[in-house]
N, C-alpha and C. Protein backbone atom coordinates (compact mmCIF):
# COMPACT_ATOMS: atom_id res chain seq x y z
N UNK A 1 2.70 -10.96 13.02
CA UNK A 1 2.96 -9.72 12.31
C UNK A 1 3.04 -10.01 10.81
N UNK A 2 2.37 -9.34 9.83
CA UNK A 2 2.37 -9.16 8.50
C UNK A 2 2.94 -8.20 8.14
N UNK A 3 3.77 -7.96 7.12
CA UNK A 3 4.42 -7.49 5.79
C UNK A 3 3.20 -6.74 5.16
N UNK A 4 3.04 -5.33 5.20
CA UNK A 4 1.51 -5.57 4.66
C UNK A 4 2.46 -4.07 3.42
N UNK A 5 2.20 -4.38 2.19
CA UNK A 5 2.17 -3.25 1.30
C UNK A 5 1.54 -2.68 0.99
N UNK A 6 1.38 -1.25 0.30
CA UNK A 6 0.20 -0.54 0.32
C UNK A 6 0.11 0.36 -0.67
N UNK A 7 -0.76 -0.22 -1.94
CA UNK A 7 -1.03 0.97 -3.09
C UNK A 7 -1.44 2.37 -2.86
N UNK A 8 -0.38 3.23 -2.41
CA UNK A 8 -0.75 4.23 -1.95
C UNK A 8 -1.69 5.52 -2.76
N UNK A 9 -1.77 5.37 -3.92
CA UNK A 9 -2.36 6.02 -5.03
C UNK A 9 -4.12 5.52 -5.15
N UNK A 10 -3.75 4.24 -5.06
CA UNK A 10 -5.31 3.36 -5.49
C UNK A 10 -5.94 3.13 -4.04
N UNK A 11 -5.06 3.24 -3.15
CA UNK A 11 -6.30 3.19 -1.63
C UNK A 11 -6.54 4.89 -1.39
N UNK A 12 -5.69 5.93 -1.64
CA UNK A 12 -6.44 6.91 -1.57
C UNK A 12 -7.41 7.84 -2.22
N UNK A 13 -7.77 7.14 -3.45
CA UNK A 13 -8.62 7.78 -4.57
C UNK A 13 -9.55 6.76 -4.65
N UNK A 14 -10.16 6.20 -3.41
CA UNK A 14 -11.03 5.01 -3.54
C UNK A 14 -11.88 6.04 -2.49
N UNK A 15 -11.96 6.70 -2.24
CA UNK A 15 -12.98 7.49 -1.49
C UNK A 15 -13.15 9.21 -1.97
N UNK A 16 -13.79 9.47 -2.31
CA UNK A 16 -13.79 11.15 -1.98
C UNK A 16 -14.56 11.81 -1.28
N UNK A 17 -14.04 12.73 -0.55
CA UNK A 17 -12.80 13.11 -1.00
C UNK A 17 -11.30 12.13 -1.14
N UNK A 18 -10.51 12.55 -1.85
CA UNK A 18 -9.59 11.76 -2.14
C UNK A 18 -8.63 12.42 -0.49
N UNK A 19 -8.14 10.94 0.04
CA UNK A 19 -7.34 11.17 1.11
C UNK A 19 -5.82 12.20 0.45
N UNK A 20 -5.63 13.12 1.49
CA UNK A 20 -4.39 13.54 0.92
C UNK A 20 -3.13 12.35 1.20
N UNK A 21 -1.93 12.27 0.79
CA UNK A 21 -0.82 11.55 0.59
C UNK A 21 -0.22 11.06 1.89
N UNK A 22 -0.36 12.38 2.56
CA UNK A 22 0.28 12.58 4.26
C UNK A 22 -0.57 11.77 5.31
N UNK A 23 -2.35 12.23 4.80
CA UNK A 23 -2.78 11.81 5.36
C UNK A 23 -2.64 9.95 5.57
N UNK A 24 -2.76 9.75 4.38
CA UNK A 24 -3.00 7.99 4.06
C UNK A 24 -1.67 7.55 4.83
N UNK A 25 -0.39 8.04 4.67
CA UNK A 25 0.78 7.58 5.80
C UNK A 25 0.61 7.46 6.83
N UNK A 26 -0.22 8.55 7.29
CA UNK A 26 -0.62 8.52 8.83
C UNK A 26 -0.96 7.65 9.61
N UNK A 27 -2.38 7.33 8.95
CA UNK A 27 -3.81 6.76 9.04
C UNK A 27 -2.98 4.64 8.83
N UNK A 28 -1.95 4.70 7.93
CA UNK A 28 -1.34 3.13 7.88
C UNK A 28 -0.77 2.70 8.97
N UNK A 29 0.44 4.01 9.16
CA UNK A 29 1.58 3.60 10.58
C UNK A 29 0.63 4.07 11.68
N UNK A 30 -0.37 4.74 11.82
CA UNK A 30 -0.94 4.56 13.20
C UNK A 30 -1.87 3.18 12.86
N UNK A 31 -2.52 2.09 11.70
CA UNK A 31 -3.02 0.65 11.80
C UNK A 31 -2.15 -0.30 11.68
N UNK A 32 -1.04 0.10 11.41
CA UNK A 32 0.16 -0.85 11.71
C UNK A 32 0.67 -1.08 13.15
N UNK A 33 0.68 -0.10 13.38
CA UNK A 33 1.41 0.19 15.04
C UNK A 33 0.23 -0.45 16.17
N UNK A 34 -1.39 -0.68 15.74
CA UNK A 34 -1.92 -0.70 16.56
C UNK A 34 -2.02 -2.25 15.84
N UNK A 35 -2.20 -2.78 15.09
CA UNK A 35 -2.55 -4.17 14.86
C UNK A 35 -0.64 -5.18 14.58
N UNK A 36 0.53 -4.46 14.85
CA UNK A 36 1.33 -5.06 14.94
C UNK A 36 2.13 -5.77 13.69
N UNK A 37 1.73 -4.55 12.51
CA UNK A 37 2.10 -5.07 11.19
C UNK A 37 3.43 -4.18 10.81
N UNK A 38 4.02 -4.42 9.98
CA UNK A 38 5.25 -3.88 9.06
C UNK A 38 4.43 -3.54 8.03
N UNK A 39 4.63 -2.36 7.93
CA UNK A 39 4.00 -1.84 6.69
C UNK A 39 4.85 -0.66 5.44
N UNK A 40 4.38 -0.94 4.75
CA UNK A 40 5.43 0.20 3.61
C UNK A 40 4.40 0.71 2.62
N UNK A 41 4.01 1.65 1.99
CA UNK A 41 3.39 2.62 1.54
C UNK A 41 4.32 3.19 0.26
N UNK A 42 3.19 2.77 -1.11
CA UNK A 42 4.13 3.08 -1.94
C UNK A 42 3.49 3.43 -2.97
N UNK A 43 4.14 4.96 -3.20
CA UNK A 43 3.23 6.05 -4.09
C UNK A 43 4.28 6.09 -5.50
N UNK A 44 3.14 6.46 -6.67
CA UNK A 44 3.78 6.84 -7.94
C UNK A 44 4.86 7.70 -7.78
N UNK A 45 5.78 7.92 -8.50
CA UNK A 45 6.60 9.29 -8.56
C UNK A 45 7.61 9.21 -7.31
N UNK A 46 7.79 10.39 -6.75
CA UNK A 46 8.03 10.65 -5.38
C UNK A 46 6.87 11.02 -4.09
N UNK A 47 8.13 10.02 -3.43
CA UNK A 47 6.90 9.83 -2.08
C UNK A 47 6.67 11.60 -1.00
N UNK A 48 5.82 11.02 -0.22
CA UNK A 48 5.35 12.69 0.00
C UNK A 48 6.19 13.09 1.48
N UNK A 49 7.42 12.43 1.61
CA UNK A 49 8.31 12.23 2.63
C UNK A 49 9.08 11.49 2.58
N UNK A 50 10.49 11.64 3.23
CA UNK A 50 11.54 10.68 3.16
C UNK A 50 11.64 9.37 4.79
N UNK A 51 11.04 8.30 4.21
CA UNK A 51 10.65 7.40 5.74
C UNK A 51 10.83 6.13 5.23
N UNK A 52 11.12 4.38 6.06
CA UNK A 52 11.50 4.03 6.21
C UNK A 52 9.88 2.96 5.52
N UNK A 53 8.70 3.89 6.00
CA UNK A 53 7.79 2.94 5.56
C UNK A 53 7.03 3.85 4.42
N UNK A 54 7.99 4.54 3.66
CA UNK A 54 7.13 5.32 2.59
C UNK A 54 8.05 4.72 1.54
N UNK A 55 7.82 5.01 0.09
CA UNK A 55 8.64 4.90 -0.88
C UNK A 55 7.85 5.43 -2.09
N UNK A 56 8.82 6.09 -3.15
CA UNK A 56 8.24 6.37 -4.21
C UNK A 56 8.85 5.77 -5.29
N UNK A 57 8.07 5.52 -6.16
CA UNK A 57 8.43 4.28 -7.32
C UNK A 57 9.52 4.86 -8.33
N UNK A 58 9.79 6.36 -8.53
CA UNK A 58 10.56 6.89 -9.41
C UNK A 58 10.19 7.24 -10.47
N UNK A 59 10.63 6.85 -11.67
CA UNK A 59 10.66 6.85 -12.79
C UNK A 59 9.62 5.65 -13.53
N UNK A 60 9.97 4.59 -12.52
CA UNK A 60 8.80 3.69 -12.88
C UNK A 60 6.97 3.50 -11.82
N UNK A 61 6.22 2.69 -12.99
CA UNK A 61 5.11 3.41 -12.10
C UNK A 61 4.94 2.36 -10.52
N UNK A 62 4.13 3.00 -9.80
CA UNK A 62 4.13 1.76 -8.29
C UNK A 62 3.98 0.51 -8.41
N UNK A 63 2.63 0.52 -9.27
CA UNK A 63 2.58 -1.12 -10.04
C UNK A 63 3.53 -1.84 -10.24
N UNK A 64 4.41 -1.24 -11.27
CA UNK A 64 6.11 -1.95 -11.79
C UNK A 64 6.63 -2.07 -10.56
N UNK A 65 7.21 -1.17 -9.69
CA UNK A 65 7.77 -0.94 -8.29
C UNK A 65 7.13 -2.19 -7.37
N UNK A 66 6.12 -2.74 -7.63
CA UNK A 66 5.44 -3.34 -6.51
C UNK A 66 5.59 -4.86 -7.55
N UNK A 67 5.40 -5.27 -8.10
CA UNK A 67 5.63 -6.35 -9.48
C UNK A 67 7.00 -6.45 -9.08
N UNK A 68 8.01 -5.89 -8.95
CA UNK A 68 9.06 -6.38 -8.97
C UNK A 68 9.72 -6.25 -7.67
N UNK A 69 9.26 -5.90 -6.87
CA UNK A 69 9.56 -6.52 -5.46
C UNK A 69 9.24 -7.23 -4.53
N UNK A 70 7.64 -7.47 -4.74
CA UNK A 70 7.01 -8.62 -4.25
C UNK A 70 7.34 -9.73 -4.93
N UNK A 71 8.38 -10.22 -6.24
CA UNK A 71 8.87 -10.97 -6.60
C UNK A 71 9.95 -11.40 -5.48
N UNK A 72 10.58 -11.23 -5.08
CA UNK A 72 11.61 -11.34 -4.21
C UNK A 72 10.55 -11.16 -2.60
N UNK A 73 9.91 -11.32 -2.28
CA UNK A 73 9.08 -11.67 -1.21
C UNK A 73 7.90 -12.89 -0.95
N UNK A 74 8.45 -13.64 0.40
CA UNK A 74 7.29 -14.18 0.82
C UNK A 74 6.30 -13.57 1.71
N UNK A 75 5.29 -14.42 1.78
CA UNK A 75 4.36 -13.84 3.01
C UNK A 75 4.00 -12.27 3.36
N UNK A 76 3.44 -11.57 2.44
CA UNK A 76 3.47 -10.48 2.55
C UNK A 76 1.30 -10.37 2.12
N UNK A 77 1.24 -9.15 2.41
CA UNK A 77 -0.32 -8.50 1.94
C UNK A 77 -0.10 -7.72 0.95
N UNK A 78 -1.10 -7.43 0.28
CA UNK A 78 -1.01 -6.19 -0.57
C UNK A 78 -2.26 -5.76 -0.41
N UNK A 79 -2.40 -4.17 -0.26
CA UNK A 79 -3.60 -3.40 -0.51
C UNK A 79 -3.75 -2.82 -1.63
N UNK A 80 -4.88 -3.01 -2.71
CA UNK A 80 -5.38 -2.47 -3.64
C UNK A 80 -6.36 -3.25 -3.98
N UNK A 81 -6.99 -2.06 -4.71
CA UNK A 81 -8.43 -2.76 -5.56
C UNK A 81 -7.84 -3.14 -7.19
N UNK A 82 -6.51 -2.78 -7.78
CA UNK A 82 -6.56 -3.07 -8.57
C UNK A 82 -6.31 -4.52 -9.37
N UNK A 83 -7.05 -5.16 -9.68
CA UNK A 83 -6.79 -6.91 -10.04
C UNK A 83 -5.66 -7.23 -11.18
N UNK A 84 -5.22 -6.25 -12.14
CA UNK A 84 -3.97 -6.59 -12.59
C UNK A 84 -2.78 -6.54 -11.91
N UNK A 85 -3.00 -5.20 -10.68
CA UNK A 85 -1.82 -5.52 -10.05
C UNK A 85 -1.97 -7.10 -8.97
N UNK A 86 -3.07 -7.36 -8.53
CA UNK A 86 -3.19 -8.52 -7.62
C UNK A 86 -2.35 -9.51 -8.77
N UNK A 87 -3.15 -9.56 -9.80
CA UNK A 87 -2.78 -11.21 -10.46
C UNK A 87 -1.06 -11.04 -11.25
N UNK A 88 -0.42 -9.98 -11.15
CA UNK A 88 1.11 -9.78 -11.86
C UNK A 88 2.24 -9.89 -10.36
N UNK A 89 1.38 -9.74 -9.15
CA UNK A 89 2.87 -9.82 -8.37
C UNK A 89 2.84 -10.87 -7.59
N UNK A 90 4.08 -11.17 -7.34
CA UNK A 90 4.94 -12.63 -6.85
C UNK A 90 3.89 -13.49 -5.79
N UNK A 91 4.14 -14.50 -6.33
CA UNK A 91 3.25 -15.90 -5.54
C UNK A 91 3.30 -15.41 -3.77
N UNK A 92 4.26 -14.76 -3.22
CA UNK A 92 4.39 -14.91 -1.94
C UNK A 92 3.14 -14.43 -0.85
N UNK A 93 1.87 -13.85 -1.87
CA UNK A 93 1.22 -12.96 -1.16
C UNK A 93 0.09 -14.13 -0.56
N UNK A 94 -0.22 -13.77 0.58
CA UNK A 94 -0.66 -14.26 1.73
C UNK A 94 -2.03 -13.98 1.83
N UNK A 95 -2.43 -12.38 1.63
CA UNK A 95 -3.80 -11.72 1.68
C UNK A 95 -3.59 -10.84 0.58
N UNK A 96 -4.98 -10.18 0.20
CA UNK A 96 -5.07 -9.08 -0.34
C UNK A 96 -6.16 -8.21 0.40
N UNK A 97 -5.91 -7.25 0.21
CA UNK A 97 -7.40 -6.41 1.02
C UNK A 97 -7.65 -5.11 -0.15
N UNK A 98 -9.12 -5.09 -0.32
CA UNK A 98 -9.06 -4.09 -1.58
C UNK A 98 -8.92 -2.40 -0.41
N UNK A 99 -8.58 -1.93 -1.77
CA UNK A 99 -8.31 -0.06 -1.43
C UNK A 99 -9.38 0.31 -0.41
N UNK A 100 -10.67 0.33 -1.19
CA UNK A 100 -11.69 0.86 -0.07
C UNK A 100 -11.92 0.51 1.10
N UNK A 101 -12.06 -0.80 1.19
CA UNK A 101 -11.96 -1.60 2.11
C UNK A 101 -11.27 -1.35 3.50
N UNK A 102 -9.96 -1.52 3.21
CA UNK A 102 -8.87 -0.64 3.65
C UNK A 102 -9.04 0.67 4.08
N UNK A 103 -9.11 1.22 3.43
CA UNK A 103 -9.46 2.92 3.82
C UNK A 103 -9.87 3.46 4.57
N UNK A 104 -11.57 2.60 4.95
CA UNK A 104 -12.77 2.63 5.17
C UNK A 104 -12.45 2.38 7.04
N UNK A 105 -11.33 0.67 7.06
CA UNK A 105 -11.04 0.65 8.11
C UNK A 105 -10.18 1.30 9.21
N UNK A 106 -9.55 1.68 8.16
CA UNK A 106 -8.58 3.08 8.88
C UNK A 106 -8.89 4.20 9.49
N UNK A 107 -9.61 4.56 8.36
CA UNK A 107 -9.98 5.46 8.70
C UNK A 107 -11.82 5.70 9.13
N UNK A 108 -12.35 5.16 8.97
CA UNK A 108 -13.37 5.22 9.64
C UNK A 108 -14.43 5.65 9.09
N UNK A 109 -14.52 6.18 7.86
CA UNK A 109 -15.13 6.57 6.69
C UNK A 109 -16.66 5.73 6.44
């Protein structure tokens, strides 16, 4: 089982139509649940629900939010296409998988 995090902003505007917010939650905890991962989903602002594998970054942006908590993590994934966020957060990461990529497998696109 993987730790898998998930740029929730940058994997859903990697296709358009752009996935809605709800949808992309969906579409994770039903590829988590089926491939046996921990997953958390984490959108700019406020998240588009109050859940255990959602989170919204606040005041600061997801990037920052994700930079400073994958500091304090080993062994974890991250999903995004974006390469400043790949090369700014904490050594612990294991995989990366870009946005589309991702998306694509989820959902089927």
């Amino acid at each position: 089982m993987a730790r898998v995090l998930v740029d929730g902003e940058n994997v859903r505007r990697s296709a358009w139509p752009n996935v809605s917010r709800e949808r992309l939650v969906e579409l994770v905890r039903e590829w988590g649940a089926a491939n046996g991962h921990d997953v958390l989903v984490v959108f700019d602002g406020s998240a588009p629900e109050d859940a255990e594998d959602v989170v919204g970054s606040g005041a600061e942006t997801a990037d920052e939010w994700l930079i400073r908590e994958t500091a304090q993590l080993d062994g974890y994934w991250l999903v995004t296409s974006d390469r400043a966020l790949r090369a700014a957060v904490g050594g612990g990461m294991e995989r990366t998988i870009g946005g589309g990529a991702f998306l694509r497998e989820i959902s089927g696109r």
